[in-house]
Each structure stands twice: as structure tokens, then as C-alpha cells.
Protein backbone atom coordinates (compact mmCIF):
# COMPACT_ATOMS: atom_id res chain seq x y z
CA UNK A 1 -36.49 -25.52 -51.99
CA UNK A 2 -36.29 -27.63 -49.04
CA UNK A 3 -32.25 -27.66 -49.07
CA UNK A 4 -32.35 -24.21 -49.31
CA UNK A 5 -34.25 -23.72 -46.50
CA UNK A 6 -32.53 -26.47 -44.36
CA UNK A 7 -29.14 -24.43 -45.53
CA UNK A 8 -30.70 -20.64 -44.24
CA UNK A 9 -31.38 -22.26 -40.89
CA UNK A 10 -27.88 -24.10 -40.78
CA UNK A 11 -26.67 -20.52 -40.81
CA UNK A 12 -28.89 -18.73 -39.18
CA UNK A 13 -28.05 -21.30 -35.94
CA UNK A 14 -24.54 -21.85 -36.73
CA UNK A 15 -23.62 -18.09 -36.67
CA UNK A 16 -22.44 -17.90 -33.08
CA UNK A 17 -21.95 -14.47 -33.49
CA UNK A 18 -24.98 -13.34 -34.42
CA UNK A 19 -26.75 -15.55 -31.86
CA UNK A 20 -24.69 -14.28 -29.12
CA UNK A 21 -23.38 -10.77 -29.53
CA UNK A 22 -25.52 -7.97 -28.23
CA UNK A 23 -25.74 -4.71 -30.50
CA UNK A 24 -23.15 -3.17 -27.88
CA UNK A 25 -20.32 -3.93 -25.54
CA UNK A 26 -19.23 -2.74 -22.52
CA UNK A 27 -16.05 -0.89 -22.34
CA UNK A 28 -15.15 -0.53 -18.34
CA UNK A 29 -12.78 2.38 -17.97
CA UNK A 30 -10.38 2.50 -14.92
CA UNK A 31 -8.66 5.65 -13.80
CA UNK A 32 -6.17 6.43 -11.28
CA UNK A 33 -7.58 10.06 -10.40
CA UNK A 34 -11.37 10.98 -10.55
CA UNK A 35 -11.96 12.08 -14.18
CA UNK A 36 -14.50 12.91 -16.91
CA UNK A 37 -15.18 10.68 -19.70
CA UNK A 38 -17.15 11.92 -22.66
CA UNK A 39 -17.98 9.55 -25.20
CA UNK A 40 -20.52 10.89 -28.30
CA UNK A 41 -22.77 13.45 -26.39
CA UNK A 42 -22.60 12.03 -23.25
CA UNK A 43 -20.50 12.96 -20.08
CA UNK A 44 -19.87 10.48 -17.58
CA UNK A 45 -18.24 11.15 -14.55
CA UNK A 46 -15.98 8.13 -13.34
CA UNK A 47 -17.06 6.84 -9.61
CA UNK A 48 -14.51 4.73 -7.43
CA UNK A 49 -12.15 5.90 -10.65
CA UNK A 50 -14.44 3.80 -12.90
CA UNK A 51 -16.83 4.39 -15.89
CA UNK A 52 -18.00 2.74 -18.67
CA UNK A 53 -19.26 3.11 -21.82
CA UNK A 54 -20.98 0.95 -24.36
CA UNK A 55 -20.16 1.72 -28.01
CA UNK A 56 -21.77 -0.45 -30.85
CA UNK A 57 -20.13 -3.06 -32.35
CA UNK A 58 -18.26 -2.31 -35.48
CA UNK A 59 -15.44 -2.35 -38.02
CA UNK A 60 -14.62 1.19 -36.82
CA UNK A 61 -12.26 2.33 -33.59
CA UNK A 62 -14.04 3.86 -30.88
CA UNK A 63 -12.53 6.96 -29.24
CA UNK A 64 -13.63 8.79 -26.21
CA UNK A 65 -12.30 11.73 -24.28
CA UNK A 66 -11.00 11.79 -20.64
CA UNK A 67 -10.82 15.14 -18.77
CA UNK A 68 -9.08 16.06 -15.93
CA UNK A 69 -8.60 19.35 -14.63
CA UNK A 70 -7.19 21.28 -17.85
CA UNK A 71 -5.93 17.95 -19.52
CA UNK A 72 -7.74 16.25 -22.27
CA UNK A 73 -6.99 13.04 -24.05
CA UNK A 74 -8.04 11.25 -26.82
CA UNK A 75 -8.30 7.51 -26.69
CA UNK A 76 -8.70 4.98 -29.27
CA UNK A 77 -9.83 1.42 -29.34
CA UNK A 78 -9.68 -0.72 -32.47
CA UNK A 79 -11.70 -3.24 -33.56
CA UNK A 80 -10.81 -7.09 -33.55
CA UNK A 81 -12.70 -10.08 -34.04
CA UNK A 82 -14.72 -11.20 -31.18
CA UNK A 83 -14.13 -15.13 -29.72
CA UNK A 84 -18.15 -15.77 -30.78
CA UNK A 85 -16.89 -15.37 -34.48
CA UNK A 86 -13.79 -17.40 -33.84
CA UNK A 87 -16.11 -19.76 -32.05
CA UNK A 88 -17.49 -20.82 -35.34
CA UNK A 89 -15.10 -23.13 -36.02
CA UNK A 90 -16.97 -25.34 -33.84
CA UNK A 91 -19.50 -25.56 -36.78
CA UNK A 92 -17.04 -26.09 -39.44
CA UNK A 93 -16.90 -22.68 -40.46
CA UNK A 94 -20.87 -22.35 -41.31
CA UNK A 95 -21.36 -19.74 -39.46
CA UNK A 96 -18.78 -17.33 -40.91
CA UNK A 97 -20.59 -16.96 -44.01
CA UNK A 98 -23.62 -15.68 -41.91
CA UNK A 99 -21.56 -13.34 -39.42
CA UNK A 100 -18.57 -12.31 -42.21
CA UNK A 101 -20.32 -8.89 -42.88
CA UNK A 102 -22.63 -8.72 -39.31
CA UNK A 103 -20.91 -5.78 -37.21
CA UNK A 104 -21.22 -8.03 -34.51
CA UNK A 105 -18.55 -9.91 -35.33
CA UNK A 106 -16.65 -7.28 -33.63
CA UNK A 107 -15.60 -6.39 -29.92
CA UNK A 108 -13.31 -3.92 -28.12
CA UNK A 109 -11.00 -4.07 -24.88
CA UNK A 110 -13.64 -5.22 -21.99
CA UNK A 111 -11.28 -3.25 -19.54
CA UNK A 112 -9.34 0.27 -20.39
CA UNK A 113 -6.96 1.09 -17.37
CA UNK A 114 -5.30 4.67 -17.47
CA UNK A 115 -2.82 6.38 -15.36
CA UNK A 116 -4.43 10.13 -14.94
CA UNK A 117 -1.22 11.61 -14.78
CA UNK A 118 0.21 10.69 -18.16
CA UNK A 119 -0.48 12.91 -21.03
CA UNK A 120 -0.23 10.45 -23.67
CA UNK A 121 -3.26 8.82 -25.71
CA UNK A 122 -2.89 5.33 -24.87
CA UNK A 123 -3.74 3.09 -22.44
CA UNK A 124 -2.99 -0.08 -20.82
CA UNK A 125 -4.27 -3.79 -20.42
CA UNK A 126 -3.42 -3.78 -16.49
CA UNK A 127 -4.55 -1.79 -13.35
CA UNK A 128 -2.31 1.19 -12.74
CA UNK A 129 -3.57 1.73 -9.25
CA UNK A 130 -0.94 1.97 -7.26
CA UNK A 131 -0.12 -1.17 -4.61
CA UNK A 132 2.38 -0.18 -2.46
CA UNK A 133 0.90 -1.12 0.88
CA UNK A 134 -1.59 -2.94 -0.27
CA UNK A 135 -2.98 -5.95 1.21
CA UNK A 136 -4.75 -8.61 -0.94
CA UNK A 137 -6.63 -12.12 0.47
CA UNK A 138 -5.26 -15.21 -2.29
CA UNK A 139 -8.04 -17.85 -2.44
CA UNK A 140 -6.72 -20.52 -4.86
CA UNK A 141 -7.75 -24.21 -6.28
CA UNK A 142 -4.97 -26.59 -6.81
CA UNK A 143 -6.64 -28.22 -9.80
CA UNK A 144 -4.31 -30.08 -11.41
CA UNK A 145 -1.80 -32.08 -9.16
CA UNK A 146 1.15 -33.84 -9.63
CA UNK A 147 3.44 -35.50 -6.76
CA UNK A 148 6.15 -37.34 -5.91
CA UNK A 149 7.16 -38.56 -2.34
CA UNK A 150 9.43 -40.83 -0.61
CA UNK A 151 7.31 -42.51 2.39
CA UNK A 152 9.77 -44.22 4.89
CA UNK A 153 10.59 -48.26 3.53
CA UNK A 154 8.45 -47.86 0.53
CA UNK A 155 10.76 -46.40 -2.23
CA UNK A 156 9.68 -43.69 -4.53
CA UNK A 157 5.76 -43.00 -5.16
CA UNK A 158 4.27 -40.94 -7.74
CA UNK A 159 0.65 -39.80 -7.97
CA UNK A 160 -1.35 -37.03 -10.12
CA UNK A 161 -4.86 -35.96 -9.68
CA UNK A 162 -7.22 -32.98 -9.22
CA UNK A 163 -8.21 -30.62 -6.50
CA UNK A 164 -7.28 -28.72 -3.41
CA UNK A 165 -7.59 -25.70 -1.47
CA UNK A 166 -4.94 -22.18 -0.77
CA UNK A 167 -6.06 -19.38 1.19
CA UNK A 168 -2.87 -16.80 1.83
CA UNK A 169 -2.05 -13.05 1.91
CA UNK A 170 -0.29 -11.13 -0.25
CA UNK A 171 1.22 -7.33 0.70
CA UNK A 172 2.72 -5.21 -1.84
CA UNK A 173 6.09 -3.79 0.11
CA UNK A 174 6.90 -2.39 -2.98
CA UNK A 175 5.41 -0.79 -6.09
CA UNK A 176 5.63 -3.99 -8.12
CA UNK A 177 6.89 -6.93 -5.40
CA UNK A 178 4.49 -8.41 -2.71
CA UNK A 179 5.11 -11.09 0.14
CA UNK A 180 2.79 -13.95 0.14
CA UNK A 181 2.13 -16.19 3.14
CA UNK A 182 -0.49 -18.85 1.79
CA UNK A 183 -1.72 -22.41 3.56
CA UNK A 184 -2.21 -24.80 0.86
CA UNK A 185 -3.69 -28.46 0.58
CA UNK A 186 -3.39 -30.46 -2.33
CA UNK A 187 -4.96 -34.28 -3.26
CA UNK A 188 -5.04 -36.65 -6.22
CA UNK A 189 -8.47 -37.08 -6.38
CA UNK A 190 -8.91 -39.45 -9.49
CA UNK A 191 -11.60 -37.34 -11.50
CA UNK A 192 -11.55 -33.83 -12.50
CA UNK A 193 -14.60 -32.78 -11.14
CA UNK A 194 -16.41 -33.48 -7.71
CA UNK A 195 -17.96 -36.55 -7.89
CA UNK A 196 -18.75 -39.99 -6.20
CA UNK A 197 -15.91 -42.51 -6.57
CA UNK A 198 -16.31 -46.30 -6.00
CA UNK A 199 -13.42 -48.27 -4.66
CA UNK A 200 -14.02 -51.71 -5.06
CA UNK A 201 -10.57 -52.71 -4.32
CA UNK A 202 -7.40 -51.43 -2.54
CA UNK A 203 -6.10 -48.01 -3.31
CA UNK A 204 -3.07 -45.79 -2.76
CA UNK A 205 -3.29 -42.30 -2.29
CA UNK A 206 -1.24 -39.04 -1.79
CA UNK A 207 -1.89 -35.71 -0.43
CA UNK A 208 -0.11 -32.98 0.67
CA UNK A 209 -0.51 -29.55 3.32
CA UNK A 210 2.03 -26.76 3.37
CA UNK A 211 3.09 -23.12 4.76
CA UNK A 212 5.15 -20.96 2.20
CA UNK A 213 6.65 -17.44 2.66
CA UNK A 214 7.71 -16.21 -0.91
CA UNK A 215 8.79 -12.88 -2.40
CA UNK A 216 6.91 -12.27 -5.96
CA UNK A 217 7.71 -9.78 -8.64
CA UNK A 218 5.05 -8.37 -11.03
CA UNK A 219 5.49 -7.82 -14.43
CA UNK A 220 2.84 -6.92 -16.34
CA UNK A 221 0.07 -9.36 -16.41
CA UNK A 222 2.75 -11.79 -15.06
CA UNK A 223 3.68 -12.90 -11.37
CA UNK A 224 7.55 -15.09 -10.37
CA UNK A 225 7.36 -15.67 -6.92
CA UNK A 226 10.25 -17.82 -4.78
CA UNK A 227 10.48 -18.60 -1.00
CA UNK A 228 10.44 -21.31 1.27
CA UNK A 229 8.20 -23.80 2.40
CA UNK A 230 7.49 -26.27 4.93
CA UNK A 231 5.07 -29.36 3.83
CA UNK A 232 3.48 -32.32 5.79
CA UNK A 233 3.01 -34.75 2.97
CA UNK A 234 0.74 -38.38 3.15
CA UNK A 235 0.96 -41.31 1.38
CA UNK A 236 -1.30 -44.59 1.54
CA UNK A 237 -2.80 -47.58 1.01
CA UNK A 238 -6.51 -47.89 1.44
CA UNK A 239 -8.86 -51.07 1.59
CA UNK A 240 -12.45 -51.06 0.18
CA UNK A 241 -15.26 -49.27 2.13
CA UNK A 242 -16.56 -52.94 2.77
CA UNK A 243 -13.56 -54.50 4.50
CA UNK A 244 -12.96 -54.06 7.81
CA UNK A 245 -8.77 -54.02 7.19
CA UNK A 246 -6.90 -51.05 8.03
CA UNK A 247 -5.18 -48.30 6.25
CA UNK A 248 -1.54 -48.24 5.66
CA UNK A 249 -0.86 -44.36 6.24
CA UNK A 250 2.64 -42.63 6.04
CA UNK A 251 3.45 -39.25 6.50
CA UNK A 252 6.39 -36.58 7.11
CA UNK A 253 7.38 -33.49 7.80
CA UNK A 254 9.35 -31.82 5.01
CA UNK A 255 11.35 -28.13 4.51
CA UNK A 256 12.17 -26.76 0.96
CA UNK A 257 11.50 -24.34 -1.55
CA UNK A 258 8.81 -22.71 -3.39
CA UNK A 259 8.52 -21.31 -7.28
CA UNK A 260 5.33 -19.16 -8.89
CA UNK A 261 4.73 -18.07 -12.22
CA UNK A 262 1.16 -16.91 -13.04
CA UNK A 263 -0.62 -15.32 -16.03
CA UNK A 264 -3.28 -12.54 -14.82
CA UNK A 265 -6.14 -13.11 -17.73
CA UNK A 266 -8.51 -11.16 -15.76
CA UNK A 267 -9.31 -8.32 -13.21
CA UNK A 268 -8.78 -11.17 -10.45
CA UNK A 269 -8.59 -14.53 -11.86
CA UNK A 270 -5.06 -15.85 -12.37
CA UNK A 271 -3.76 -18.88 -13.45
CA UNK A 272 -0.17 -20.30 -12.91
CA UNK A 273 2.31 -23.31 -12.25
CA UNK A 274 3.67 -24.11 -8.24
CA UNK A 275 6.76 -25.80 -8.03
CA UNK A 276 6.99 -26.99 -4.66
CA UNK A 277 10.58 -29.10 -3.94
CA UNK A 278 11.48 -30.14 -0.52
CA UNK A 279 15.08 -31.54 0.19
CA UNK A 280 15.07 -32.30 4.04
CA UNK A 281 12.72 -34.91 6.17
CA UNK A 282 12.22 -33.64 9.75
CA UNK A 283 10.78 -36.99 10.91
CA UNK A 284 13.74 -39.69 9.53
CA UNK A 285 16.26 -36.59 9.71
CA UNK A 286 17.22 -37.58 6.16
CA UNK A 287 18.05 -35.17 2.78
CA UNK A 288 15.11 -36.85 0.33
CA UNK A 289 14.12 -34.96 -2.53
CA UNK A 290 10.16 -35.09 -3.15
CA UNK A 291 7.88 -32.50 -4.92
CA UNK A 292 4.37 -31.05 -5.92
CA UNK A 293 3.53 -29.72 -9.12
CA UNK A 294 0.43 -28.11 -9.27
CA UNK A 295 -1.80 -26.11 -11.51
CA UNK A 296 -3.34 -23.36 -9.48
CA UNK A 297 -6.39 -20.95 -10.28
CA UNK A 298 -6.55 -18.26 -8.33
CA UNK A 299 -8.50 -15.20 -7.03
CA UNK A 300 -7.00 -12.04 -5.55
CA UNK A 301 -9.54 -9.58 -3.79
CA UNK A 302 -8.26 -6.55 -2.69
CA UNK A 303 -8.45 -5.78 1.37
CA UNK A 304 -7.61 -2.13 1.62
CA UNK A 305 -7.02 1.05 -0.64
């Protein structure tokens, strides 16, 4: 009886989806034109072109109506299995047994974008707002950083490590293309989160601050972006806090290039890969080819309408 009982609270705890599904989930709905949703018996009238709705979870579609003006369309959401019921895994698979026939196991699209003009009964995963003129403010992290530089006398140095900062804009001159002028710093801070670090000995370091003009194209949830860039990149060699030595600090000026390509896995958040090469030294006058790699995650707000 005991092992039973042990078992029926191994599952109860180990169902994650279960534990951590509400009844319902929100459904945000984003139109291009002010509209009418009805969903059930309900009417909801979209404000700012948004609406939402929260249908309960289920091995059914959902489907709501959107009205606007004469038109009326019919949209349908299917049913797919949420990441808390993936998430069991974690517990070696316990807690499927528990949430295998729960309707909470289920989840819909969290965000429903449609263009008000089209007639058809879909919808789509991205915002259909248009962006021509549109002005956006990037604030990024550099998280992940990997560089290579080529400090005057001391040969090639390589370095990876964690953080940074980018603040730019970004204007849509086009439909689906935007400019983007971004400031960026980038370190190799040794651990991936901020913390106290203890130098008992000498240490090298390498950091990085740039300008960049680029051009970037939109596709769907994905951004390519190219332009040019002009870096001031450090390298060094540090004593302990304790000695009284001095640092050994190089740094130059740099011009090159710049290359994008992000993923959009949320109404702001987007994650991507800079290339950053530069080919020309200002300070020596010499062609030396160094480079930043850097994981970025990034935040776009939108400035005007």
C-alpha cells in the first residue's frame, strides 16, 4: 500500500502539466484594422487592433469569428501539445502517464496576427502591421562573445567570454528592409552571469566598442542585415588587484564590415549571430584582419505608429 501511494504522488508531482497549466489560455489576437471578434457568445471589440480570447484547453480546434464591416471570417486554431507536457521528460517520462488524457496537456497559438483586408481564413505567426516609416529603439546584450585581434608586436590573440551592451535604431524605409545604426560594446567576461571574479594572478583581456550602419531585410520571423562598421578594439594584460604593477593596454582603431541574421521567437525578443570583420588598422595604417563573433539577444520597441 505504501508503494502505491509513494507511486500516486510520484505522478501527481511529476505531471508538469497538470501542475502548471491553467484550465485556459490566452489567445492574443492582432488586427490590422479595428474589428469584431466573436468567440462562443461573446463579442469583443479589438482595442489598439488587439483582443483576446481565452478558450479551454483541449484536444479540439478553437474557431472564432472576426467582423469587419460586411466581411466575416472564420478562424481556426488546432491543438498541439503544450512544452509543460513535453517538459516531462525531465522526470523520465512519469508524468505523461498522469497528463496523457488531462486536456491540459494542450495549448493554442499565444499570438494570432491577421491582415483585415484579406478574405481568407487563416492567419499568420508574425505582425502584419505595416512598417514602412517606422522607427524602432534596438536594445541588445552581446552574451556570448568570441574575438580575435591583432594588438601591435604581440601576434594574434584570441579571447571568448560573456556580456555587453547595443543600443541602435532601426527605420523601416521600406515595407520589409530597415536601416540600423547601433553602438555596441562587447567583453570576455570569464563567467556567464554577473558575478565577483578573483584574480589572483596576471590576466589578459579583450574588449571591443563599435558604430555600424547596415541595411537588413525581413523575412518572416527572420532578419540578414550587412553594412559597415568602424570598431575601437582593446587588448591586455592585467596584474592582480594587490600589486602595484601596471597594465599592459593596447588598442586600435579598425574599419570593416558587418553581418546579421536573427530569429524573431517573440513579439520583441530576438535572438541572432553578429559577424563583425574588420580588414584595415587606422592607428599602424596596416590591412590586419581581426573579428567579433557574438551572440546577441535583443529587444525591439516600437517608437512611432
Amino acid at each position: 500500500m505504501r508503494i502505491v501511494a509513494l507511486a500516486g504522488i510520484g505522478l501527481l508531482l511529476g505531471s508538469c502539466a497538470t501542475m502548471l497549466n491553467p484550465h485556459t489560455k490566452e489567445v492574443n489576437i492582432y488586427t490590422t484594422k479595428p474589428s469584431k471578434i466573436v468567440f462562443k457568445k461573446d463579442t469583443i471589440y479589438t482595442a489598439d487592433n488587439r483582443a483576446y480570447i481565452l478558450p479551454e484547453r483541449g484536444k479540439k480546434p478553437v474557431a472564432f469569428q472576426v467582423i469587419k464591416n460586411d466581411s466575416v471570417r472564420t478562424i481556426t486554431l488546432r491543438a498541439k501539445n503544450s512544452l509543460a507536457f513535453y517538459a516531462n521528460i525531465y522526470n523520465y517520462g512519469i508524468g505523461l502517464i498522469a497528463d496523457w488524457k488531462n486536456p491540459k496537456r494542450y495549448t493554442y497559438s499565444t499570438r494570432v496576427f491577421l491582415d483585415s483586408d484579406e478574405k481568407k481564413d487563416s492567419y499568420y505567426r508574425y505582425n502584419q502591421l505595416s512598417k514602412k516609416n517606422a522607427l524602432y529603439l534596438h536594445l541588445s546584450i552581446p552574451y556570448g562573445n568570441l574575438m580575435y585581434f591583432k594588438p601591435e608586436d604581440y601576434g594574434q590573440q584570441f579571447s571568448g567570454g560573456f556580456f555587453g551592451l547595443s543600443v541602435g535604431l532601426d527605420y523601416y524605409h521600406k515595407e520589409k528592409q530597415y536601416f540600423s545604426i547601433t553602438a555596441s560594446a562587447a567583453t570576455d567576461y570569464p563567467v556567464p552571469f554577473p558575478a565577483p571574479v578573483d584574480d589572483e594572478g596576471t590576466s589578459e583581456s579583450m574588449s571591443t566598442f563599435y558604430v555600424s550602419f547596415s541595411n537588413n531585410h525581413l523575412i518572416k520571423h527572420f532578419t540578414f542585415g550587412y553594412g559597415l562598421s568602424v570598431a575601437r578594439n582593446s587588448w591586455g594584460i592585467y596584474p592582480p588587484y594587490s600589486s602595484s604593477d601596471e597594465a599592459l593596454v593596447i588598442r586600435n582603431s579598425a574599419g570593416g564590415f558587418i553581418f546579421s541574421m536573427y530569429a524573431k521567437p517573440g513579439p520583441r525578443l530576438n535572438i541572432g549571430i553578429i559577424y563583425r570583420p574588420t580588414f584595415y588598422q587606422f592607428d599602424t595604417r596596416q590591412v590586419e584582419y581581426e573579428h567579433l563573433f557574438s551572440l546577441d539577444l535583443a529587444w525591439k520597441i516600437r517608437l512611432t505608429h
